[in-house]
PDB file of N, CA and C in Angstrom:
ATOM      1  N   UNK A   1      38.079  75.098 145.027  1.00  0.00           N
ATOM      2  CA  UNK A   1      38.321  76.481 145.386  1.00  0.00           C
ATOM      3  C   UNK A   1      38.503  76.625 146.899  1.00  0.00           C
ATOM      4  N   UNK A   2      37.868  76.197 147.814  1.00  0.00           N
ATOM      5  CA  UNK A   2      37.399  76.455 148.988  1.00  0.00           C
ATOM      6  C   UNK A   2      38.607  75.295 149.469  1.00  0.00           C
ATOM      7  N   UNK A   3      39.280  74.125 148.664  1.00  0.00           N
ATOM      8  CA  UNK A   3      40.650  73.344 149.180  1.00  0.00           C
ATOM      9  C   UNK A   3      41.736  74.375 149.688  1.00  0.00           C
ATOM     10  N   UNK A   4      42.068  75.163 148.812  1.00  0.00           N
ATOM     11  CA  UNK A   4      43.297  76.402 149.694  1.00  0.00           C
ATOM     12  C   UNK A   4      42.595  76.669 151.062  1.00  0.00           C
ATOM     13  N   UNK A   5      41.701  77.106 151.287  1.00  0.00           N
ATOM     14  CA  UNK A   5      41.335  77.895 152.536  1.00  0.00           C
ATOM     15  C   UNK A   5      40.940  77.115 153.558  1.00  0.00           C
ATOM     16  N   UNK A   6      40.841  75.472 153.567  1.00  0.00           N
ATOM     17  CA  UNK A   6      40.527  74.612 154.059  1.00  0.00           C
ATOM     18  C   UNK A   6      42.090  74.060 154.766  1.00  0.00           C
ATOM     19  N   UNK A   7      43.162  74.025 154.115  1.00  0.00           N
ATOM     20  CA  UNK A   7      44.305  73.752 154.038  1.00  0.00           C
ATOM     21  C   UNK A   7      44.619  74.685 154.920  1.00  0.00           C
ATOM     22  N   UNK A   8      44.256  75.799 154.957  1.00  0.00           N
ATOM     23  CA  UNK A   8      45.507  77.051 155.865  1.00  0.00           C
ATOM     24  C   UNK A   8      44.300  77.036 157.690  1.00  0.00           C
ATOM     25  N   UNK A   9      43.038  76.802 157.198  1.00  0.00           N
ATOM     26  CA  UNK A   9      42.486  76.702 158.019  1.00  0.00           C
ATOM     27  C   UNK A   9      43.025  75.785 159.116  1.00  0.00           C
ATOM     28  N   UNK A  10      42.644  74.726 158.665  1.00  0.00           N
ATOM     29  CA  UNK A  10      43.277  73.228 159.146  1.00  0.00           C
ATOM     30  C   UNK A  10      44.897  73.636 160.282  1.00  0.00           C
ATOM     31  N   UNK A  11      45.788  74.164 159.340  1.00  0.00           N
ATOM     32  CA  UNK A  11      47.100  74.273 159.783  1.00  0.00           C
ATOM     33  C   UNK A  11      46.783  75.482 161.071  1.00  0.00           C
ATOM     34  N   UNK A  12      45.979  76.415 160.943  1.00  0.00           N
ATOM     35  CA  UNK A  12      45.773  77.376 161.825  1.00  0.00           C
ATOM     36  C   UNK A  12      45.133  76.935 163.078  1.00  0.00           C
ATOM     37  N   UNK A  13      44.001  75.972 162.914  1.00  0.00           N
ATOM     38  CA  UNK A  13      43.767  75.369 163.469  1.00  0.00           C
ATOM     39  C   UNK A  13      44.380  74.103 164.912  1.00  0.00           C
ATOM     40  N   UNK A  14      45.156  73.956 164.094  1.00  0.00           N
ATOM     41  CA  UNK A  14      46.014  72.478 164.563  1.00  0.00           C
ATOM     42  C   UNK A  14      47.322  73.054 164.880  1.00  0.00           C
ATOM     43  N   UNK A  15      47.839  74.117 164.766  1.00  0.00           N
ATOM     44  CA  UNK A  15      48.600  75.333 165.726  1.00  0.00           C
ATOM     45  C   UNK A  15      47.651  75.581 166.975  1.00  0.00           C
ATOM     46  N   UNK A  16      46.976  76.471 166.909  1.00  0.00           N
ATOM     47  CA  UNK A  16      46.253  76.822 168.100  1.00  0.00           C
ATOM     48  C   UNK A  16      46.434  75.346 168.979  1.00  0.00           C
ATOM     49  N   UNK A  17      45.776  74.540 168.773  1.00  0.00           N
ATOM     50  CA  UNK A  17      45.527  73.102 169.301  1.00  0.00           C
ATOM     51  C   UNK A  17      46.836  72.678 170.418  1.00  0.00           C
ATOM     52  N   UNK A  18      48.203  72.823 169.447  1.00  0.00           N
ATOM     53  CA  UNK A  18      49.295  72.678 169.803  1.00  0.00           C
ATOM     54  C   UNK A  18      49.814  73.321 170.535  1.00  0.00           C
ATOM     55  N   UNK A  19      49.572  74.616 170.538  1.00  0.00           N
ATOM     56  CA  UNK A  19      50.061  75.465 171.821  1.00  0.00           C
ATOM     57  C   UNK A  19      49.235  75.451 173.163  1.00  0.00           C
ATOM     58  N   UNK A  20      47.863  75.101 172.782  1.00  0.00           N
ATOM     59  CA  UNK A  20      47.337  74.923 174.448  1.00  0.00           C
ATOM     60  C   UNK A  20      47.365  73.511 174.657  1.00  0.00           C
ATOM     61  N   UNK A  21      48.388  72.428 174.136  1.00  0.00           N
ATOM     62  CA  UNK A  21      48.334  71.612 174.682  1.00  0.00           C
ATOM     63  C   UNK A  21      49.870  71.555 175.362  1.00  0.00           C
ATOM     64  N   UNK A  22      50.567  72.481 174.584  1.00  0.00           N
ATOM     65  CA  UNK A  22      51.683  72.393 175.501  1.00  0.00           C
ATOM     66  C   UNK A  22      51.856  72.984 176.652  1.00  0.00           C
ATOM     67  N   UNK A  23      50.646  74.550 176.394  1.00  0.00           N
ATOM     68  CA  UNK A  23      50.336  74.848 178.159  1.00  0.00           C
ATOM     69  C   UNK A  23      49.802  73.976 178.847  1.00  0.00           C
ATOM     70  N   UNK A  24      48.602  72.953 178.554  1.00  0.00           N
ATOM     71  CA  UNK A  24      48.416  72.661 179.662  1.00  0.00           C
ATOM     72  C   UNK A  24      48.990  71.442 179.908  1.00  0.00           C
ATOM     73  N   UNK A  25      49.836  70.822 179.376  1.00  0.00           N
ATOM     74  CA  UNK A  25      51.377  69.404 179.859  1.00  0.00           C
ATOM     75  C   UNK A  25      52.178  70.504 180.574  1.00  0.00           C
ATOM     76  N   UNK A  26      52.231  71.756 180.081  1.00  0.00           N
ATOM     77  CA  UNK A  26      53.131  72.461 181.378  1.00  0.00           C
ATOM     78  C   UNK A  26      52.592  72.587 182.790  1.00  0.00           C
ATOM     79  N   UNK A  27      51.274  72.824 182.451  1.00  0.00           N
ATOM     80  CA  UNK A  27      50.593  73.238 183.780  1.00  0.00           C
ATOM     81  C   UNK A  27      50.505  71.596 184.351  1.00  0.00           C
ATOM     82  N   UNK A  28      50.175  70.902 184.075  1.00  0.00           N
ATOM     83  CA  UNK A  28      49.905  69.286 184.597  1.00  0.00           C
ATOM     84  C   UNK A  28      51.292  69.215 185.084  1.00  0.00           C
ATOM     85  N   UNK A  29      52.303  69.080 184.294  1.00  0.00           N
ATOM     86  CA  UNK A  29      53.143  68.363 185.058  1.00  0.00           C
ATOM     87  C   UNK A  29      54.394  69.358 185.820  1.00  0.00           C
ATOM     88  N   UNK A  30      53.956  70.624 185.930  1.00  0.00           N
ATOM     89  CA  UNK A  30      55.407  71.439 186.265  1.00  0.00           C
ATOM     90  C   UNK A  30      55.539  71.324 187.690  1.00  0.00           C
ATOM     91  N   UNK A  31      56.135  71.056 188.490  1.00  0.00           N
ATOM     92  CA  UNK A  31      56.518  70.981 189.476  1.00  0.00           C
ATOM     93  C   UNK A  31      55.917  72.076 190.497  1.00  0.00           C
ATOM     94  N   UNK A  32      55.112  71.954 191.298  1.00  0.00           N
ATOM     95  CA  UNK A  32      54.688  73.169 192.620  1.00  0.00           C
ATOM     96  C   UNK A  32      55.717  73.965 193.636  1.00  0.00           C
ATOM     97  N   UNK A  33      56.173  74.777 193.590  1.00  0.00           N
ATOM     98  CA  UNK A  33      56.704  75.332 195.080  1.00  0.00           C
ATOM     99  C   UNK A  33      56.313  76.229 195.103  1.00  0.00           C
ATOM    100  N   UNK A  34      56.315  76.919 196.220  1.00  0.00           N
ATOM    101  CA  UNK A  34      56.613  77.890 196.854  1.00  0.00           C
ATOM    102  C   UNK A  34      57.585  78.973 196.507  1.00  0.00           C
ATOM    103  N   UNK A  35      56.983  80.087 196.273  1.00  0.00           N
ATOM    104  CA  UNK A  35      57.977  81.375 196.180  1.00  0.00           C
ATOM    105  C   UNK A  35      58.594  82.072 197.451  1.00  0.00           C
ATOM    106  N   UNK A  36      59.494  81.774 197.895  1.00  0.00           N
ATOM    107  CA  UNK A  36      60.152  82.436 198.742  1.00  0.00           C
ATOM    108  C   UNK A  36      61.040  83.790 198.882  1.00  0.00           C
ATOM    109  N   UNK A  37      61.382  84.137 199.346  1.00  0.00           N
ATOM    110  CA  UNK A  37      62.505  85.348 199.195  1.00  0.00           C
ATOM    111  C   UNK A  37      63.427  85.158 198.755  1.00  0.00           C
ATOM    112  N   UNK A  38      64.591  84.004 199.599  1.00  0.00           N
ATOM    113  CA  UNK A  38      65.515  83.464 198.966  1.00  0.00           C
ATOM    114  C   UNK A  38      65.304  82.499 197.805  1.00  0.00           C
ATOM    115  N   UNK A  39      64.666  82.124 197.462  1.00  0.00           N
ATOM    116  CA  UNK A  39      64.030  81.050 195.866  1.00  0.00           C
ATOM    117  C   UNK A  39      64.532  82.326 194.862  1.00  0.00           C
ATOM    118  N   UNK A  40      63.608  83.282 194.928  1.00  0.00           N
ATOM    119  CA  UNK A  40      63.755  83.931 193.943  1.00  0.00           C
ATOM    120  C   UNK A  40      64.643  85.134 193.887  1.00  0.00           C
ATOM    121  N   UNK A  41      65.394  85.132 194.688  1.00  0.00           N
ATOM    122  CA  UNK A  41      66.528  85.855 194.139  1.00  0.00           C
ATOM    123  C   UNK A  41      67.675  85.518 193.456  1.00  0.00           C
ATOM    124  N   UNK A  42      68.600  86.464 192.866  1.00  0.00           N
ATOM    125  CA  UNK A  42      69.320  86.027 191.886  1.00  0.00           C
ATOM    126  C   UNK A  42      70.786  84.847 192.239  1.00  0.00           C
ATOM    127  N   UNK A  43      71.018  84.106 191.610  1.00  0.00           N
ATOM    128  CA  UNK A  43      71.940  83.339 191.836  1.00  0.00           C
ATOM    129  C   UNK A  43      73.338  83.670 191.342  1.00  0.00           C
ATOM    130  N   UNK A  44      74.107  84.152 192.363  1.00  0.00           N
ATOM    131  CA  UNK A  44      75.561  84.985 191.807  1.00  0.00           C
ATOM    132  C   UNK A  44      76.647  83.806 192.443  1.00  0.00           C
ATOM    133  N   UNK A  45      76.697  83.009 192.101  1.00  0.00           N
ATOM    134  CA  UNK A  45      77.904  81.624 192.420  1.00  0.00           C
ATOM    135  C   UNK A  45      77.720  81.669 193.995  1.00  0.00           C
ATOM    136  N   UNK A  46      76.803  81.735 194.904  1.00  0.00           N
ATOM    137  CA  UNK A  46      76.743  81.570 196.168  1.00  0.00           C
ATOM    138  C   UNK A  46      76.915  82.561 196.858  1.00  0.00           C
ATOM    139  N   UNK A  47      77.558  83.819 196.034  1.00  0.00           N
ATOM    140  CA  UNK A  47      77.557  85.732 196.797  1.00  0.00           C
ATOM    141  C   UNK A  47      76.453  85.891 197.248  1.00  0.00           C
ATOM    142  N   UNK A  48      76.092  86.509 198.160  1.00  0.00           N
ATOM    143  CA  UNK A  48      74.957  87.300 198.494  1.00  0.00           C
ATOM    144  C   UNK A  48      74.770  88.437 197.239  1.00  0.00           C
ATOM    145  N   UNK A  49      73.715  88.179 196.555  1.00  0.00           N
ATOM    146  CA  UNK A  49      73.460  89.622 195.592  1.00  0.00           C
ATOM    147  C   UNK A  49      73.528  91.177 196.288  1.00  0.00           C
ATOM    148  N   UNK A  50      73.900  91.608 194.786  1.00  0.00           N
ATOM    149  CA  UNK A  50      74.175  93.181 195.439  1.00  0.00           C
ATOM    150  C   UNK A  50      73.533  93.813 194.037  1.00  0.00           C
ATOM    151  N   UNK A  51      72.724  94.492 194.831  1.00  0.00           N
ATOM    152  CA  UNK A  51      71.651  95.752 194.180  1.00  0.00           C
ATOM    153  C   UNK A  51      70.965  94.600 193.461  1.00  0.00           C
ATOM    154  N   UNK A  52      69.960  95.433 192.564  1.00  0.00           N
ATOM    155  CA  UNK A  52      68.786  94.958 191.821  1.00  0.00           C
ATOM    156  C   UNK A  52      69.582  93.841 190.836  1.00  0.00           C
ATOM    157  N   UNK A  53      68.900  92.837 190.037  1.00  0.00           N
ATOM    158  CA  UNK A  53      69.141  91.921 188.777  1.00  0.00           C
ATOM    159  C   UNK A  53      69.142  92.576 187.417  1.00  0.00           C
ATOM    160  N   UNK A  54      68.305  93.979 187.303  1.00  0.00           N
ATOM    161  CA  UNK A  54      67.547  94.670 186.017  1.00  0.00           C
ATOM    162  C   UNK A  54      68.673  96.008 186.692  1.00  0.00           C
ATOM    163  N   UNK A  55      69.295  95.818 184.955  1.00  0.00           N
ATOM    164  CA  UNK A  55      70.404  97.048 184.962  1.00  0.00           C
ATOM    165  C   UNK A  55      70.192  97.819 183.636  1.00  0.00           C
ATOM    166  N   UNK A  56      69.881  99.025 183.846  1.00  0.00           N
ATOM    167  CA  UNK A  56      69.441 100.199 182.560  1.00  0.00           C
ATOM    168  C   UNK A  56      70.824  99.996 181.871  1.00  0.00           C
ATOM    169  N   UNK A  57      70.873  99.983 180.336  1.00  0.00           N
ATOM    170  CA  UNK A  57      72.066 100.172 179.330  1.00  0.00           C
ATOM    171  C   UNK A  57      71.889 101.243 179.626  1.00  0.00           C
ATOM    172  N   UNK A  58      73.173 101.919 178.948  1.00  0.00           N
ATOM    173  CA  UNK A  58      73.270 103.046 178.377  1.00  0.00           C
ATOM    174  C   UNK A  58      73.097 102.708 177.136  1.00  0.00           C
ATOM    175  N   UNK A  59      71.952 103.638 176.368  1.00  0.00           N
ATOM    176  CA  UNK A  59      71.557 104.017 174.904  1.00  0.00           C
ATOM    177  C   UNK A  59      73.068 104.288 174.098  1.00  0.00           C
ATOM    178  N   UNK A  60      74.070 104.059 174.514  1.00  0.00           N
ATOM    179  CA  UNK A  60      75.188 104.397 173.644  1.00  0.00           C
ATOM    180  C   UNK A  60      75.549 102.773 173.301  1.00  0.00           C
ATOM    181  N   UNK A  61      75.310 102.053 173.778  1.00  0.00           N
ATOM    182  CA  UNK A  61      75.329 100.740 173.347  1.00  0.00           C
ATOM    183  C   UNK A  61      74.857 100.293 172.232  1.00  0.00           C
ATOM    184  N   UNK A  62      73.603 100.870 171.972  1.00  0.00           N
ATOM    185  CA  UNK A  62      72.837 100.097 170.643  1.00  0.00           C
ATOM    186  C   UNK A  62      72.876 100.570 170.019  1.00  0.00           C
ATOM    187  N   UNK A  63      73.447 101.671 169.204  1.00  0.00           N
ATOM    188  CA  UNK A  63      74.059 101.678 167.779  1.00  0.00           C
ATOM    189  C   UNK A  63      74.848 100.799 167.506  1.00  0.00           C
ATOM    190  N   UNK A  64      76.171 100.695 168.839  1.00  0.00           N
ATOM    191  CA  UNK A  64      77.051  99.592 168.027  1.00  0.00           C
ATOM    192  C   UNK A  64      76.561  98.483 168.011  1.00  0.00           C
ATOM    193  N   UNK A  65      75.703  97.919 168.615  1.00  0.00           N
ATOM    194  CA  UNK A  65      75.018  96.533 168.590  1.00  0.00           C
ATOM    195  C   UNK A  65      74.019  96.418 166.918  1.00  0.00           C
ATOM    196  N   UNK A  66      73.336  97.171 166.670  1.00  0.00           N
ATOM    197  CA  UNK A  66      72.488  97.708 165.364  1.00  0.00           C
ATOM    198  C   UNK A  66      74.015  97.494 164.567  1.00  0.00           C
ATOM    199  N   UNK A  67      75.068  98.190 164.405  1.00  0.00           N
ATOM    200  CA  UNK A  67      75.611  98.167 163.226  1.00  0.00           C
ATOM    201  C   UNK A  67      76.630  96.973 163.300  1.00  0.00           C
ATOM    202  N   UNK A  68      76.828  96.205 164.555  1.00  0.00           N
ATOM    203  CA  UNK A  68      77.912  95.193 164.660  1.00  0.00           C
ATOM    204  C   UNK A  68      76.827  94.251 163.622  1.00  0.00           C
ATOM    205  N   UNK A  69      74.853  94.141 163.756  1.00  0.00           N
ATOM    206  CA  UNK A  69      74.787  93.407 163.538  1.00  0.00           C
ATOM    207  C   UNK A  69      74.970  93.468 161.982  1.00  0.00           C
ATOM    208  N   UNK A  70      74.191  94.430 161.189  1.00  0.00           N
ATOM    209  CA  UNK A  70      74.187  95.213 159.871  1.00  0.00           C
ATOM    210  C   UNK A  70      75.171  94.811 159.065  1.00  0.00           C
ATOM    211  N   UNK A  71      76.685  95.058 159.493  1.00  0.00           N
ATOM    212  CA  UNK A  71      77.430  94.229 158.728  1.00  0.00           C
ATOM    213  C   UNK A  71      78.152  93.211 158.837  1.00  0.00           C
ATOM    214  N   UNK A  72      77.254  92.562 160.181  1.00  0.00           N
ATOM    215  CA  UNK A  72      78.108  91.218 159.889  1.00  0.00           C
ATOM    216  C   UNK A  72      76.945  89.905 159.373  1.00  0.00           C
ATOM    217  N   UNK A  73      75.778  90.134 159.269  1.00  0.00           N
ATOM    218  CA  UNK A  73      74.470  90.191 157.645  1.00  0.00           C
ATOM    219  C   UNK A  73      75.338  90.506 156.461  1.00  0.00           C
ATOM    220  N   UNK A  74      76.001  91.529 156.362  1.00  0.00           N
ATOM    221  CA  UNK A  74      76.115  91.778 155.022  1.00  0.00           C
ATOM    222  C   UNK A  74      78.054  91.051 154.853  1.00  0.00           C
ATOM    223  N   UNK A  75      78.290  91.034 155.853  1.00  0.00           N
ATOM    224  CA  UNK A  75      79.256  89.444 155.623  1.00  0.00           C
ATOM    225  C   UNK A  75      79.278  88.218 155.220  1.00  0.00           C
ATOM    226  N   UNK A  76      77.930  87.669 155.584  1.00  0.00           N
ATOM    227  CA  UNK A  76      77.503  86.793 155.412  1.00  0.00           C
ATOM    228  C   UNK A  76      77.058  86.664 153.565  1.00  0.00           C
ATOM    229  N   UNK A  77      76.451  88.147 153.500  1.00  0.00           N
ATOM    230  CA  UNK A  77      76.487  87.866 151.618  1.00  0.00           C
ATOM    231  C   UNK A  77      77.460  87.987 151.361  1.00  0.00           C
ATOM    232  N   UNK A  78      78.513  88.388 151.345  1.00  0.00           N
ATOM    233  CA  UNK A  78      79.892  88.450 150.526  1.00  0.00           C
ATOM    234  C   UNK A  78      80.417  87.115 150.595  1.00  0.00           C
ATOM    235  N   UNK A  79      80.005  86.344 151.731  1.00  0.00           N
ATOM    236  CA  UNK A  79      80.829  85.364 151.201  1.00  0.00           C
ATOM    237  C   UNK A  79      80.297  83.974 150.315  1.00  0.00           C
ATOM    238  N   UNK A  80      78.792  84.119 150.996  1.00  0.00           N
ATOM    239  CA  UNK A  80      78.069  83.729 149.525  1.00  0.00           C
ATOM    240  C   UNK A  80      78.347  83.825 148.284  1.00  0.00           C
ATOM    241  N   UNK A  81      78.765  85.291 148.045  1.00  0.00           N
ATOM    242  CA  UNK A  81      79.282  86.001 146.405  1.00  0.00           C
ATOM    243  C   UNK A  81      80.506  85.125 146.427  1.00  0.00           C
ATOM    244  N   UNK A  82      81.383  85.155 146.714  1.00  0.00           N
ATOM    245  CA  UNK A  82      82.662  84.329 147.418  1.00  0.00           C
ATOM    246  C   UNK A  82      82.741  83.161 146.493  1.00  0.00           C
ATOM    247  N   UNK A  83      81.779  82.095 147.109  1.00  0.00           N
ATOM    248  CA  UNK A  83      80.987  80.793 146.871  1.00  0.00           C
ATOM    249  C   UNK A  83      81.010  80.936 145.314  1.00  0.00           C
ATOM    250  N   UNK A  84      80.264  81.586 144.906  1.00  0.00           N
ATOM    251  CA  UNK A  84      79.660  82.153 143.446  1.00  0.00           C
ATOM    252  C   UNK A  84      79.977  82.818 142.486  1.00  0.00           C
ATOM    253  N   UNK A  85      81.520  83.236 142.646  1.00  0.00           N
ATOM    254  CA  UNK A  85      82.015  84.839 142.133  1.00  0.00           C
ATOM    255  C   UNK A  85      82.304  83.883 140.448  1.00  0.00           C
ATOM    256  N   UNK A  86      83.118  82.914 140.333  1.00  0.00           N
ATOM    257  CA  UNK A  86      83.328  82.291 138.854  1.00  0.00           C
ATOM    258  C   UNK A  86      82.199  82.245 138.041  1.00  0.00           C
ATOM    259  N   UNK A  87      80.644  81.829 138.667  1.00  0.00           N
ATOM    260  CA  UNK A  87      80.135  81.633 137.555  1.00  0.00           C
ATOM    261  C   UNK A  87      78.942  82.784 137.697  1.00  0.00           C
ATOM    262  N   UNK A  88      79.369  84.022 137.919  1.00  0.00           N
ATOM    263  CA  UNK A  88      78.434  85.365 138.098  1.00  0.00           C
ATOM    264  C   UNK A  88      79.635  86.128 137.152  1.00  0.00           C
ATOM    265  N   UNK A  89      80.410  86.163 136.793  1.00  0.00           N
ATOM    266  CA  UNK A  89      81.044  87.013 135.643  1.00  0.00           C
ATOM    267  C   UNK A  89      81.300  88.062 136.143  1.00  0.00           C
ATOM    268  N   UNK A  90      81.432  88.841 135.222  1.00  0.00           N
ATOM    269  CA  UNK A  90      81.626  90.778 135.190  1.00  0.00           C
ATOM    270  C   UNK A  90      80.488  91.354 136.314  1.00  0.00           C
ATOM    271  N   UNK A  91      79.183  90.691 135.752  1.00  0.00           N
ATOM    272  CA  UNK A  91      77.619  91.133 136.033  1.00  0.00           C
ATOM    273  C   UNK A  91      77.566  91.023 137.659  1.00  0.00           C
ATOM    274  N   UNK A  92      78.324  90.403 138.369  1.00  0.00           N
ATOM    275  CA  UNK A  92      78.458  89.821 139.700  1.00  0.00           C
ATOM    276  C   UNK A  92      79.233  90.434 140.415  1.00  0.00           C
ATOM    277  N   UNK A  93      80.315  90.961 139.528  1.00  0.00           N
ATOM    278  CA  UNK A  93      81.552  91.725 140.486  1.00  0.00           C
ATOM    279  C   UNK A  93      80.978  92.980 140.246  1.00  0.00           C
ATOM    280  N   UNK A  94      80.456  93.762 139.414  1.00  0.00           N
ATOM    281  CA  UNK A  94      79.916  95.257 139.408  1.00  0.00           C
ATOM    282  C   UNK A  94      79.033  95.064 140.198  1.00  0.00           C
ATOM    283  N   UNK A  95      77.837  94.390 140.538  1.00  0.00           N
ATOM    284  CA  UNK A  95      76.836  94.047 141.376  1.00  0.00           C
ATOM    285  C   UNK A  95      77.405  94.482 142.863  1.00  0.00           C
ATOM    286  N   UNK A  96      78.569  93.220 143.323  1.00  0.00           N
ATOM    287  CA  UNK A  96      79.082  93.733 144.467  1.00  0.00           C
ATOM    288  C   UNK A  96      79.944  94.736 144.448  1.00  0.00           C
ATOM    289  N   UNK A  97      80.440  95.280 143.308  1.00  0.00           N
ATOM    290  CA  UNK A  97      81.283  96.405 143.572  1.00  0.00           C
ATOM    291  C   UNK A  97      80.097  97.322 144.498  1.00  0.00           C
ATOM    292  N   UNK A  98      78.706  98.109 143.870  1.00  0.00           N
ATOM    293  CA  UNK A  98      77.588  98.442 143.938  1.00  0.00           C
ATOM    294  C   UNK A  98      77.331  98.064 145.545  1.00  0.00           C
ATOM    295  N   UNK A  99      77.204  96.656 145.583  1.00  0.00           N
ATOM    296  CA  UNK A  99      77.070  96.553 147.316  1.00  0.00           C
ATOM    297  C   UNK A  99      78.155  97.032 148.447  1.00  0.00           C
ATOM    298  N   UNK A 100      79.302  97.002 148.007  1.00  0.00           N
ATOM    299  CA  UNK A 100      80.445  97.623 149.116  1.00  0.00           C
ATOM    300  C   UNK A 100      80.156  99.159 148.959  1.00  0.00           C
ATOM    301  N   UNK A 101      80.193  99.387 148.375  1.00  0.00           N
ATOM    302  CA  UNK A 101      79.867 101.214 147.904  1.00  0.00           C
ATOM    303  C   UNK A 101      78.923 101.572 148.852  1.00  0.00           C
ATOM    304  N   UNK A 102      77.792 100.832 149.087  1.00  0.00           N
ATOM    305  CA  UNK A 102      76.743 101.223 149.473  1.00  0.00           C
ATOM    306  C   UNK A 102      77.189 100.962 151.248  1.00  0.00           C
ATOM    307  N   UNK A 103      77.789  99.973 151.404  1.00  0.00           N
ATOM    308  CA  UNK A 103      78.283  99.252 152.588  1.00  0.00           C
ATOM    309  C   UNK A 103      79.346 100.566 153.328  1.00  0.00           C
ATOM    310  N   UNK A 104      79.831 101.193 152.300  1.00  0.00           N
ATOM    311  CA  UNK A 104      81.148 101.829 153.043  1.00  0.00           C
ATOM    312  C   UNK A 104      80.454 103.504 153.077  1.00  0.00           C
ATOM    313  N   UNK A 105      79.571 103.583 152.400  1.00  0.00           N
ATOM    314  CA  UNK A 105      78.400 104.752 152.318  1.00  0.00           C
ATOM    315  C   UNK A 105      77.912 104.822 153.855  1.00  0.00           C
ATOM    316  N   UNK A 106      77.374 103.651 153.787  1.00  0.00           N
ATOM    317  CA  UNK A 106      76.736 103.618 154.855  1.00  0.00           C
ATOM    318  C   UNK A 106      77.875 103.911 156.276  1.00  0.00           C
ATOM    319  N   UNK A 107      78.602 102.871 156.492  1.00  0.00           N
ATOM    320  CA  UNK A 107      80.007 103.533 157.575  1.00  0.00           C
ATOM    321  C   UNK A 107      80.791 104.664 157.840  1.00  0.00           C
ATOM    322  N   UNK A 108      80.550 105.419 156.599  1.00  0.00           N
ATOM    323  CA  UNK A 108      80.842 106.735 156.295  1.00  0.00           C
ATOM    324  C   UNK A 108      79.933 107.443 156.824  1.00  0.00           C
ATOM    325  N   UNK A 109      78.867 107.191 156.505  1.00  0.00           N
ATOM    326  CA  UNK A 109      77.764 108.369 157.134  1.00  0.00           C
ATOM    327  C   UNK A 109      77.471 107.875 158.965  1.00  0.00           C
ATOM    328  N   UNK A 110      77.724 106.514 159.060  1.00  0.00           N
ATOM    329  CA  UNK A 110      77.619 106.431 160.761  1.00  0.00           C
ATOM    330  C   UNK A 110      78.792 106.773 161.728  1.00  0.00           C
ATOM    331  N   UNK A 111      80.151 106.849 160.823  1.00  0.00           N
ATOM    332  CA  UNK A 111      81.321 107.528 161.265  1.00  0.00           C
ATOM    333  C   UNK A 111      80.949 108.955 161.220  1.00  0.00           C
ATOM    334  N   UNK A 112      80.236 109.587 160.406  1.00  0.00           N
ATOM    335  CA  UNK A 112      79.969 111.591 160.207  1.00  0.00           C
ATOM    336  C   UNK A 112      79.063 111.849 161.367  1.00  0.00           C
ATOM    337  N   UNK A 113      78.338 111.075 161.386  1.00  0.00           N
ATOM    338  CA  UNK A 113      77.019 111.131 162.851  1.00  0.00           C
ATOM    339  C   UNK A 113      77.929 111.008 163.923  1.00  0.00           C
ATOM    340  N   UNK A 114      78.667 110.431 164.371  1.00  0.00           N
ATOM    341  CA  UNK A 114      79.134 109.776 165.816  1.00  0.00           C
ATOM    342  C   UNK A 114      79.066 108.589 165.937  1.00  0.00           C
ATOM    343  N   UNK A 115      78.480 107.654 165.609  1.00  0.00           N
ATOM    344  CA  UNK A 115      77.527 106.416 166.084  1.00  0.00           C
ATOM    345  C   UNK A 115      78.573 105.940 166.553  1.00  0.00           C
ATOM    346  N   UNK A 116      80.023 105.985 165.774  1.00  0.00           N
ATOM    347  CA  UNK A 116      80.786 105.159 166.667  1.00  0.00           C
ATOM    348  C   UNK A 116      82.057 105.506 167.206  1.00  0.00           C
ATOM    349  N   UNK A 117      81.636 106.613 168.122  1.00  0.00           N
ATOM    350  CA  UNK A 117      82.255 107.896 169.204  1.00  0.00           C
ATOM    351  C   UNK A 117      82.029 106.513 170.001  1.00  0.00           C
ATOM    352  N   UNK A 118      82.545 105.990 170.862  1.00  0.00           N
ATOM    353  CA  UNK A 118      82.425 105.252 172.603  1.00  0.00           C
ATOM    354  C   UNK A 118      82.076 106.494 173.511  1.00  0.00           C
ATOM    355  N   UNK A 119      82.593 107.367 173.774  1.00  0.00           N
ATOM    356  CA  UNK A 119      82.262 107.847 174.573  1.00  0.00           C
ATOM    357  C   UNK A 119      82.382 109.551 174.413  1.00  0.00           C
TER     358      UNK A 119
END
């Protein structure tokens, strides 16, 4: 009984183990310098940088990023189905009929919102 919980223990265990041993081979062997001004600023092909490194998006970005990713996931199943469509029958193509529906539902309603107004 107490073998399952011994088993996950063990593995939980011997994780932990593994990660502070890779901190401290980092800390042993990482190289020392000095932080300087010029060290740590940004490296633009030898330009002198201009303005800060940390640049605010505009929030109009990540919808299309959210839905570029959304269906190109749900690309990835279609062509799985693709792979599979001969020996899934009738039962397989109504299935994905069912998934595009839902797919073009969905683009429909993020085209009625705006989401993908640019500007």
């Amino acid at each position: 009984m107490f073998g399952e919980y011994f088993d996950v223990a063990f593995f939980f265990v011997a994780g932990v183990v593994l990660v502070l041993l890779i901190y401290l081979l980092n800390w042993f062997f990482a190289p020392r310098t000095r932080h300087t001004e010029r060290r740590d600023t940004s490296y633009e092909c030898g330009d002198e940088p201009v303005g800060s490194g940390f640049v605010n998006y505009d929030i109009r970005f990540y919808p299309f990023a959210l839905l570029f990713v959304l269906f190109d996931v749900e690309a990835i199943f279609l062509f799985a189905w693709v792979a599979a469509f001969k020996s899934l029958g009738l039962f397989g193509f109504v299935e994905v009929m069912v998934f595009i529906g839902v797919l073009v539902a969905g683009l429909l309603y993020a085209w009625k919102k705006g989401a993908l107004r640019w500007v």
